[in-house]
PDB file of N, CA and C in Angstrom:
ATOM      1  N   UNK A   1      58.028 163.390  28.603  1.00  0.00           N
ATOM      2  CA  UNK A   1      58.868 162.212  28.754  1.00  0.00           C
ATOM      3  C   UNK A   1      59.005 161.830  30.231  1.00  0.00           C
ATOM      4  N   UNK A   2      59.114 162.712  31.155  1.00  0.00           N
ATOM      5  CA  UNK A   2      59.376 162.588  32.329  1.00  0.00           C
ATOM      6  C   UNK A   2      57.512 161.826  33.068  1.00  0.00           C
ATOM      7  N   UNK A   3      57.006 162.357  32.623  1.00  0.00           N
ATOM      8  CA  UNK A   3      55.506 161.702  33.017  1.00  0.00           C
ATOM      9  C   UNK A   3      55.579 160.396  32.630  1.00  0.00           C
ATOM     10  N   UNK A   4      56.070 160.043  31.400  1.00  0.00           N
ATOM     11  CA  UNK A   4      55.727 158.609  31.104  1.00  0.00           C
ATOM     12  C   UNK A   4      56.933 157.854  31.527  1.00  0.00           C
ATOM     13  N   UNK A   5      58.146 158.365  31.674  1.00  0.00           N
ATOM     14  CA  UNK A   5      58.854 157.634  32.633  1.00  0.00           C
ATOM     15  C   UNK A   5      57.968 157.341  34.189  1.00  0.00           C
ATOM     16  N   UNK A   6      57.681 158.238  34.722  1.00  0.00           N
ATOM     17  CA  UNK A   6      56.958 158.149  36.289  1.00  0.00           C
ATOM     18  C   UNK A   6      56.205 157.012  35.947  1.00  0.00           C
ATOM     19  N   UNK A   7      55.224 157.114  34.945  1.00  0.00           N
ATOM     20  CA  UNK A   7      54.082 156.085  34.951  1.00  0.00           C
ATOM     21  C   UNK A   7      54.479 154.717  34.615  1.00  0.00           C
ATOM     22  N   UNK A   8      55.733 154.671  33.882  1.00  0.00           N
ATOM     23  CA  UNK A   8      56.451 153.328  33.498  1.00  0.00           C
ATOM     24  C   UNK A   8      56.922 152.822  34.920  1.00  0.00           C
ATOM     25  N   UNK A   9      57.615 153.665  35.850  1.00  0.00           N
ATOM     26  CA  UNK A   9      57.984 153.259  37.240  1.00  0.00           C
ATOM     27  C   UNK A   9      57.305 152.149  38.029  1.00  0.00           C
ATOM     28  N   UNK A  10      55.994 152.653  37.702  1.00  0.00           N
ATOM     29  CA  UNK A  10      54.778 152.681  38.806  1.00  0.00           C
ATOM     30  C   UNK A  10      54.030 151.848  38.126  1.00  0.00           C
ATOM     31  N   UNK A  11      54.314 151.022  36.899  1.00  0.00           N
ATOM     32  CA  UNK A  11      54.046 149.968  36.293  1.00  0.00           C
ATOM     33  C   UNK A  11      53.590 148.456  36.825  1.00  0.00           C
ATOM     34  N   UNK A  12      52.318 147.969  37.150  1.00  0.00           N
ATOM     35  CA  UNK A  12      52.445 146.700  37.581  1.00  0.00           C
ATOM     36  C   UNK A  12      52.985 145.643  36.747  1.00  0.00           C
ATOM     37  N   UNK A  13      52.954 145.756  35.637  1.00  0.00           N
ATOM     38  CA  UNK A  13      54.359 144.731  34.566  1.00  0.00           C
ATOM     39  C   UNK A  13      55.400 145.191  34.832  1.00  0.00           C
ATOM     40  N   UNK A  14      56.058 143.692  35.129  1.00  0.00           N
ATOM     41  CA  UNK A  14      57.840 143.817  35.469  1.00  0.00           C
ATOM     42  C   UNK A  14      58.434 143.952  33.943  1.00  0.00           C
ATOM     43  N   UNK A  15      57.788 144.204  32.769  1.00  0.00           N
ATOM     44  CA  UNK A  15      59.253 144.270  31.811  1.00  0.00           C
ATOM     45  C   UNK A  15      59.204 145.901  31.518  1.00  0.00           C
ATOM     46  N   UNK A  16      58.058 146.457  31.776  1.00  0.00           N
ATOM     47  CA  UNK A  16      57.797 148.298  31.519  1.00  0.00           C
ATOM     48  C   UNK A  16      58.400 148.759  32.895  1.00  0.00           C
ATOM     49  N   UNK A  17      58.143 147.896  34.135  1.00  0.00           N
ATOM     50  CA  UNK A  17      59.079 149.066  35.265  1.00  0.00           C
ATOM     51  C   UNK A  17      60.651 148.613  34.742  1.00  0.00           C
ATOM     52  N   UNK A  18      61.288 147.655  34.221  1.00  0.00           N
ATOM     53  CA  UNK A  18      62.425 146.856  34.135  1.00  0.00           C
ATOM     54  C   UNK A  18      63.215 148.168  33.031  1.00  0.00           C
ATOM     55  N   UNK A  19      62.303 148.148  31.892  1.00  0.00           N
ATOM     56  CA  UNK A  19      63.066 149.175  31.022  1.00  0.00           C
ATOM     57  C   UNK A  19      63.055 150.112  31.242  1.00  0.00           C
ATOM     58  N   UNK A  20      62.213 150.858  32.664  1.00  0.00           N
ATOM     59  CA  UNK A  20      61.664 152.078  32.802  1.00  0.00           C
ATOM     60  C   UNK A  20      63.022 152.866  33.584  1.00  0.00           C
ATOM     61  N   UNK A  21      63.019 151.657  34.610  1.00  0.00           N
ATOM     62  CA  UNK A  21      64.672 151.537  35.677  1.00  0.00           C
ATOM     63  C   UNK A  21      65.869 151.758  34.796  1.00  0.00           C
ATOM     64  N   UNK A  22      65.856 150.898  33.616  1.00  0.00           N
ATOM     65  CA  UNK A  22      67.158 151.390  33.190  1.00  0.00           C
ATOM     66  C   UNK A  22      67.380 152.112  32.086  1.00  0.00           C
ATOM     67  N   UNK A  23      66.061 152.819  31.836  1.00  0.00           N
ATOM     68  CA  UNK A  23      66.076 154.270  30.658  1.00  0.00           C
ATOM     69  C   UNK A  23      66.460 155.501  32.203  1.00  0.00           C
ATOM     70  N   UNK A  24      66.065 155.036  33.421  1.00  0.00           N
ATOM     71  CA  UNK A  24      65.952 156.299  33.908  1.00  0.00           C
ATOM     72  C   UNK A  24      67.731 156.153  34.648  1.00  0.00           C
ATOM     73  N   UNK A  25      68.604 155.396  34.650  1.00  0.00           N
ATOM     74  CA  UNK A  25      69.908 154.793  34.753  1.00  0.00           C
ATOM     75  C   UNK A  25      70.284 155.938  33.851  1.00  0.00           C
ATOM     76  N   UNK A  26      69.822 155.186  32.290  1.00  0.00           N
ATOM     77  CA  UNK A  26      70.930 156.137  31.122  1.00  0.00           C
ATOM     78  C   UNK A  26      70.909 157.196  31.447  1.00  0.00           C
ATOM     79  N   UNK A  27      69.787 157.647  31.913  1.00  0.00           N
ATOM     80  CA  UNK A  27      69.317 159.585  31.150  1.00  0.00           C
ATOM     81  C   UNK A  27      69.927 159.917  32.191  1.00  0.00           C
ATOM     82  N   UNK A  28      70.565 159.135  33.767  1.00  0.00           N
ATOM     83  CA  UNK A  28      70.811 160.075  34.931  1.00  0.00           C
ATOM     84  C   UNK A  28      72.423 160.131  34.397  1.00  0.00           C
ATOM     85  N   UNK A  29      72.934 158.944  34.026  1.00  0.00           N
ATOM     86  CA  UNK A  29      74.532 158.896  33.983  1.00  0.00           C
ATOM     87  C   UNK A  29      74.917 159.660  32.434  1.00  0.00           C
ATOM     88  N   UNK A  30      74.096 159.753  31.418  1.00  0.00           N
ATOM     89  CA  UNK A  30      74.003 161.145  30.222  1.00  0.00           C
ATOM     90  C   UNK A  30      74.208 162.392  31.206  1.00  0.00           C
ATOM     91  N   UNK A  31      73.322 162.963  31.582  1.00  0.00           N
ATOM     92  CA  UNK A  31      73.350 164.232  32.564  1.00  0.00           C
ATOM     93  C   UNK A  31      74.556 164.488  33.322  1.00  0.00           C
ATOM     94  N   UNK A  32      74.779 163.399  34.318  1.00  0.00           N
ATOM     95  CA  UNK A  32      75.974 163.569  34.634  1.00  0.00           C
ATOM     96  C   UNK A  32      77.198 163.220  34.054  1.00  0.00           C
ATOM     97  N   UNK A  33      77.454 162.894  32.861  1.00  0.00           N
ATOM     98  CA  UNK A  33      78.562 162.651  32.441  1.00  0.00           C
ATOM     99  C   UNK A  33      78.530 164.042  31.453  1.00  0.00           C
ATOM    100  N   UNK A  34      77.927 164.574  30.667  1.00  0.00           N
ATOM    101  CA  UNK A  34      77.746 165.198  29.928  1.00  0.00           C
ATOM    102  C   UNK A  34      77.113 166.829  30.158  1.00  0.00           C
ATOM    103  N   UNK A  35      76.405 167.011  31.063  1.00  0.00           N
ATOM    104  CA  UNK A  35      75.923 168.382  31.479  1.00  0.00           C
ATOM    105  C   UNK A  35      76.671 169.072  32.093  1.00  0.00           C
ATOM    106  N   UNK A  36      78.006 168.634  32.917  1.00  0.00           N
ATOM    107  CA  UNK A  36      78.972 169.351  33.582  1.00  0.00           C
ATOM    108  C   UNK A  36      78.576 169.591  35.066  1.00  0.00           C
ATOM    109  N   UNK A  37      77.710 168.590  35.521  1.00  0.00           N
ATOM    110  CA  UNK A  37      77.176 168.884  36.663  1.00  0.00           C
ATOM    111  C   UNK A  37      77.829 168.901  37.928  1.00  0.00           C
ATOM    112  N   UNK A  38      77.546 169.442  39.117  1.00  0.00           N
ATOM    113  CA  UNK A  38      78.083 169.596  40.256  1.00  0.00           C
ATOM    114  C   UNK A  38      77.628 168.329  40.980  1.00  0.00           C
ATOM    115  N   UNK A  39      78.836 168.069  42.102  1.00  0.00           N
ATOM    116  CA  UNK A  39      77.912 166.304  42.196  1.00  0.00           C
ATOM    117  C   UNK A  39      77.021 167.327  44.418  1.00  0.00           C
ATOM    118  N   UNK A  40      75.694 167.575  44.053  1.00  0.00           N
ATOM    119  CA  UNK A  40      75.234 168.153  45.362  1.00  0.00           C
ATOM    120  C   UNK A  40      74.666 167.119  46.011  1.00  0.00           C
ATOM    121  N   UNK A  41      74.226 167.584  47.378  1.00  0.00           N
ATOM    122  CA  UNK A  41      73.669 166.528  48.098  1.00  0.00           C
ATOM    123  C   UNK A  41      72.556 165.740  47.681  1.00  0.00           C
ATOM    124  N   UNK A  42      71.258 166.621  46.780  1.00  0.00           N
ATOM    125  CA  UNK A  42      70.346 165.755  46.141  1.00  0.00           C
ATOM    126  C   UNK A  42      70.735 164.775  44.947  1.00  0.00           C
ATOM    127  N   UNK A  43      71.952 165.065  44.111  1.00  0.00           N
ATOM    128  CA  UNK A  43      72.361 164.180  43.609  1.00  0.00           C
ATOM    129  C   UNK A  43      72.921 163.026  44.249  1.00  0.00           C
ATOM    130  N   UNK A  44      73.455 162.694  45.447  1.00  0.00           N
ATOM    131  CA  UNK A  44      73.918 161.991  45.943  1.00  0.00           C
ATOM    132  C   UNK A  44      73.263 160.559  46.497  1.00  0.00           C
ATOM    133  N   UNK A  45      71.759 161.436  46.690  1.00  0.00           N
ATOM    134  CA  UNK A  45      70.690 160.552  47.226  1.00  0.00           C
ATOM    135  C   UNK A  45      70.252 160.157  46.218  1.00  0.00           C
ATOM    136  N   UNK A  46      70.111 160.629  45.107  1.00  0.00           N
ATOM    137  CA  UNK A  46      69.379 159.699  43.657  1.00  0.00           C
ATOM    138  C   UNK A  46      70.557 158.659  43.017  1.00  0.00           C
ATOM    139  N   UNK A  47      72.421 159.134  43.494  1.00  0.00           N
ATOM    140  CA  UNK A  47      72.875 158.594  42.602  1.00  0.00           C
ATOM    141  C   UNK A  47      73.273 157.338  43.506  1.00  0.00           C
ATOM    142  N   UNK A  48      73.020 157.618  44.926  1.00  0.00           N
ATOM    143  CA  UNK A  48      73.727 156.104  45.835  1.00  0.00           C
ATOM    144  C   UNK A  48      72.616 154.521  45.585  1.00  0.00           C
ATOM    145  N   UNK A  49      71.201 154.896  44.964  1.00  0.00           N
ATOM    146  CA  UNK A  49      70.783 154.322  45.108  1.00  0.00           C
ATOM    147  C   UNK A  49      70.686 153.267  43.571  1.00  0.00           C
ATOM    148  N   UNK A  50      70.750 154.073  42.761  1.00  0.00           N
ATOM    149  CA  UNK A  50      71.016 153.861  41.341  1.00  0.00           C
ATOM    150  C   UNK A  50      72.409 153.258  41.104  1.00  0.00           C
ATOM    151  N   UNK A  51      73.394 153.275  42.163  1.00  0.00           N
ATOM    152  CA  UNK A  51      74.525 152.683  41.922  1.00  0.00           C
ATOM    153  C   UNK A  51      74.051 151.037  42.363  1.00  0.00           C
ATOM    154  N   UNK A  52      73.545 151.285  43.575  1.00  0.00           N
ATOM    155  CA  UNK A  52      73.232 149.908  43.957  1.00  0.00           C
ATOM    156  C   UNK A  52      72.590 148.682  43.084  1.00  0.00           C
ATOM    157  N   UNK A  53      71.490 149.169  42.313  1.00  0.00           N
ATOM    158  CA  UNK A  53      70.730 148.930  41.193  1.00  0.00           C
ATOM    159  C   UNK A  53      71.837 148.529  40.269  1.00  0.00           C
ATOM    160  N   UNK A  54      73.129 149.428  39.637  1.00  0.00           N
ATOM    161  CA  UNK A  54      73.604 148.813  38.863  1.00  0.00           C
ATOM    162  C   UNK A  54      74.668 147.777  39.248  1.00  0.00           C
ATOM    163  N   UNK A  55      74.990 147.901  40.497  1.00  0.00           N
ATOM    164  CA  UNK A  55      76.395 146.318  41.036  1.00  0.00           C
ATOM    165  C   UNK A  55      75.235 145.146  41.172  1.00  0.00           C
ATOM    166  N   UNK A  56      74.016 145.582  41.145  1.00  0.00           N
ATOM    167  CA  UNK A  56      72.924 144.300  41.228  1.00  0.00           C
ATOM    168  C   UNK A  56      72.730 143.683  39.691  1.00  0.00           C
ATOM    169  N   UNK A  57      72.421 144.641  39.284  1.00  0.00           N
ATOM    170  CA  UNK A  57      72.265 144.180  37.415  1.00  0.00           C
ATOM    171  C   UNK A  57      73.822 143.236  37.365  1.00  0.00           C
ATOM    172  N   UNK A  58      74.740 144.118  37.487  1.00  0.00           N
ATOM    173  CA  UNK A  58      76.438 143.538  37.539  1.00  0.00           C
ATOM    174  C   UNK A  58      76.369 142.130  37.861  1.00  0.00           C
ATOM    175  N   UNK A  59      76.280 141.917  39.322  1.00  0.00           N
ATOM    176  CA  UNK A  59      76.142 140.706  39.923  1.00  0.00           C
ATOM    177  C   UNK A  59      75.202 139.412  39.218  1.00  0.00           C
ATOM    178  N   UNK A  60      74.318 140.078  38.710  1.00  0.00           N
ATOM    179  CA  UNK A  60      73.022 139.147  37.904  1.00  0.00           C
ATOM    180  C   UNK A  60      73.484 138.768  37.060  1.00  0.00           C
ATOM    181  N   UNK A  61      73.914 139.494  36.048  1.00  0.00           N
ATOM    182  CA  UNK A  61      74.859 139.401  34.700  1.00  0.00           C
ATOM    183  C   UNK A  61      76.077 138.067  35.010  1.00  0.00           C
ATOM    184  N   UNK A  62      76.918 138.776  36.010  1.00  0.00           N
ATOM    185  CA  UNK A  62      77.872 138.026  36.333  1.00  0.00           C
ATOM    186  C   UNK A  62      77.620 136.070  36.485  1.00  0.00           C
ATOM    187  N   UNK A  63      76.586 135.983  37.163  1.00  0.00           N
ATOM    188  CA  UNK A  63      76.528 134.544  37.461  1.00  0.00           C
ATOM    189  C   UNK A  63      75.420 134.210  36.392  1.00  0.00           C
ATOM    190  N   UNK A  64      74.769 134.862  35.348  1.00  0.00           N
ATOM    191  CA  UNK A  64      74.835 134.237  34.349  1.00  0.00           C
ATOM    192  C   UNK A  64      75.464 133.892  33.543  1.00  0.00           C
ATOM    193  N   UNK A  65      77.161 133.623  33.348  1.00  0.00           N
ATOM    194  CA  UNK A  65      77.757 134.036  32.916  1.00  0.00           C
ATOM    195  C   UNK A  65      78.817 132.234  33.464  1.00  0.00           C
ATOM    196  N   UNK A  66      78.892 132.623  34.547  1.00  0.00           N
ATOM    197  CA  UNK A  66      78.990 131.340  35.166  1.00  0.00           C
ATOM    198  C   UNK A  66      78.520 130.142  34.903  1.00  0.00           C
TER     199      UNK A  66
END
């Protein structure tokens, strides 16, 4: 699963990297909501950036909406 996530990433179609981004969203905020995890420094660097990603989706959403 983790391979074909990578290869979905690295996707030159925007709707396979699009779902790829936000299957790999769920499975990080599952893990951490649910595995009991410690929040460490390598988490920090995968999760600051993935936050950004989602106030962007947010924002997108938002002024469609408008």
């Amino acid at each position: 699963m983790d391979i074909e996530l990578m290869n979905n990433l690295r996707s030159d179609l925007a709707e396979i990297k699009v779902k790829a981004i936000l299957s790999a969203i769920y499975n990080i905020r599952a893990n951490m909501l649910h595995g009991e995890k410690h929040f460490e420094e390598h988490q920090r660097i995968l999760l600051e950036p993935l936050i950004r990603i989602l106030q962007t989706i947010v924002n997108l959403e938002i002024e469609n909406l408008e």
